[in-house]
Protein backbone atom coordinates (compact mmCIF):
# COMPACT_ATOMS: atom_id res chain seq x y z
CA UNK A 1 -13.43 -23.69 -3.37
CA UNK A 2 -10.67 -24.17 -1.01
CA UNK A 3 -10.42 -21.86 2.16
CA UNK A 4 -6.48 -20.68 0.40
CA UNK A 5 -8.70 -19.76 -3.03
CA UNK A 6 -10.71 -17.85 -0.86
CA UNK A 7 -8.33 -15.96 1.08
CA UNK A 8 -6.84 -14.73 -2.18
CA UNK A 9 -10.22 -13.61 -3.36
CA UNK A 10 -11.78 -12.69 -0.12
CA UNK A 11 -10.69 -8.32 0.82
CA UNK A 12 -8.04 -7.55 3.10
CA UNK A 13 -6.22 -4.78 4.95
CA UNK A 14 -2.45 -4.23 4.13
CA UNK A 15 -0.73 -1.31 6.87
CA UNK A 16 2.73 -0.72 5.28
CA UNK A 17 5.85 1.83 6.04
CA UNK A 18 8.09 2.25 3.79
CA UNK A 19 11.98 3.10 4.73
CA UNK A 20 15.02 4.57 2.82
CA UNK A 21 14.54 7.47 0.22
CA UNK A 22 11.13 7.88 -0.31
CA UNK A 23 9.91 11.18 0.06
CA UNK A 24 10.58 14.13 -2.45
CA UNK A 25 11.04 11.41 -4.81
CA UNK A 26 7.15 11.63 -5.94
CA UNK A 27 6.69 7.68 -4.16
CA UNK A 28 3.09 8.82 -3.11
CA UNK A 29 2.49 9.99 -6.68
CA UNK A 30 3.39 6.41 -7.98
CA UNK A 31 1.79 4.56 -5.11
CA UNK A 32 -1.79 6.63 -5.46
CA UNK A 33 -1.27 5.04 -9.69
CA UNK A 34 -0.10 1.43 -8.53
CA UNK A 35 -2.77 1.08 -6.19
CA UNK A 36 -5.22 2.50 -8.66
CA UNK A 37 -3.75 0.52 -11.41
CA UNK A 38 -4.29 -2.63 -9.29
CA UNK A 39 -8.21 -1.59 -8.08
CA UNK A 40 -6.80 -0.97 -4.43
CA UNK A 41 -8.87 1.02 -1.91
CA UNK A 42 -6.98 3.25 0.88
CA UNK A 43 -4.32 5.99 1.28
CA UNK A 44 -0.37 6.76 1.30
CA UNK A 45 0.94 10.13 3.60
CA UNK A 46 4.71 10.72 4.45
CA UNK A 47 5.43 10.77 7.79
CA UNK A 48 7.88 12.99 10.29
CA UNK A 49 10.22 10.13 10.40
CA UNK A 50 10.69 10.27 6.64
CA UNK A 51 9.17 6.89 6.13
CA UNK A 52 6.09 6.63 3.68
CA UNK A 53 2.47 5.23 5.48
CA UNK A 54 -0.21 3.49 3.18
CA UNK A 55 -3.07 1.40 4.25
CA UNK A 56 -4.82 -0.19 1.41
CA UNK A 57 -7.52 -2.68 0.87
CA UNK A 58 -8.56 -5.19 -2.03
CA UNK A 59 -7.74 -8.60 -2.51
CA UNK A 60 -4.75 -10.41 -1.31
CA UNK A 61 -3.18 -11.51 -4.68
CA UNK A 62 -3.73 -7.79 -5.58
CA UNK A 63 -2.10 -6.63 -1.59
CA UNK A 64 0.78 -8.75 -2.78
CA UNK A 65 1.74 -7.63 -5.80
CA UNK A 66 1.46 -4.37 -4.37
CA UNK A 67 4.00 -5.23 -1.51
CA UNK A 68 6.25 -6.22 -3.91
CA UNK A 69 6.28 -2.51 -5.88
CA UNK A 70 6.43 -1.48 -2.38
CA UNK A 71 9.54 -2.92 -1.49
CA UNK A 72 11.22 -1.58 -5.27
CA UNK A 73 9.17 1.51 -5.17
CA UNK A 74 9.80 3.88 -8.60
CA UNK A 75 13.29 4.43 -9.76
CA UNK A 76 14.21 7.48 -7.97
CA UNK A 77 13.48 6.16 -5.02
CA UNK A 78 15.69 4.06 -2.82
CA UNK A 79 13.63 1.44 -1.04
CA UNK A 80 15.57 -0.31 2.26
CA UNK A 81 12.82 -1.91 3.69
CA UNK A 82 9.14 -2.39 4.18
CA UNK A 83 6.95 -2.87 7.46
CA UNK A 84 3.61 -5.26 6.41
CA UNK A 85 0.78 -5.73 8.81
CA UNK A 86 -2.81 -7.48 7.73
CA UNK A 87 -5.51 -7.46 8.87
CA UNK A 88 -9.16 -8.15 7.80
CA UNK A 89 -10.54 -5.29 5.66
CA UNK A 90 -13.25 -3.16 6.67
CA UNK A 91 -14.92 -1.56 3.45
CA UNK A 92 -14.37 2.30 4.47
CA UNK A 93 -12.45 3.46 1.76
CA UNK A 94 -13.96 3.65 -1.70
CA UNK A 95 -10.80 5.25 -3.72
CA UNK A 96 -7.21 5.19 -2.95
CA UNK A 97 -5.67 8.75 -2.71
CA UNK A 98 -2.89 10.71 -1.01
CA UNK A 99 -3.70 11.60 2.36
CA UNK A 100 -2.07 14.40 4.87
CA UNK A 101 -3.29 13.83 7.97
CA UNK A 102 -3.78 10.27 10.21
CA UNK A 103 -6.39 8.22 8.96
C-alpha cells in the first residue's frame, strides 16, 4: 500500500471554526448528524465569538468530506469561512456529540 493510501485510511484529528451565521441556526444539530452520518468521533460547541468549534476524528477521506459540509454548512446557515488544523488523532473520543464547555 502506498504511504498516500494509508494516510487516507490511517485516523486523524481535524480542529475546525466555523465563521459567518452559524449559531441559532441549529449548525451543531446538523454537524453532531454529519459527523455521525460519516462515523466521525469528537465534538462541536459555539463559542463567545459567535464562531462554531468542532474537533473530530476518523479517517481523512471521511475529515474531508466533512470539511467540505463545513464550509456549506445547512441551509439556514451562512458559512464565510472555515479555520482547518490536523493533527494526528489520539483515540479519546468514542461518539461525536455537542459539547458546552472546552474540551
Amino acid at each position: 500500500m502506498s504511504t498516500e493510501a494509508n494516510e487516507l485510511m490511517t485516523d486523524q484529528r481535524l480542529h475546525a471554526v466555523v465563521h459567518g451565521r452559524v449559531q441559532g441556526v441549529n449548525f451543531r444539530y446538523y454537524t453532531v448528524r454529519k459527523a455521525n452520518e460519516l462515523g466521525l468521533r469528537g465534538w462541536v460547541r459555539n463559542r463567545w465569538d459567535g464562531t462554531v468549534e468542532t474537533l473530530a476524528e476518523g479517517p481523512r477521506t471521511s475529515l474531508d468530506r466533512f470539511v467540505s459540509w463545513l464550509r456549506q454548512g445547512p441551509s439556514s446557515a451562512s458559512v464565510v469561512e472555515v479555520d482547518v488544523t490536523w493533527a494526528e488523532a489520539t483515540g479519546e473520543f468514542g461518539d461525536f456529540r455537542v459539547t458546552y464547555t472546552a474540551s
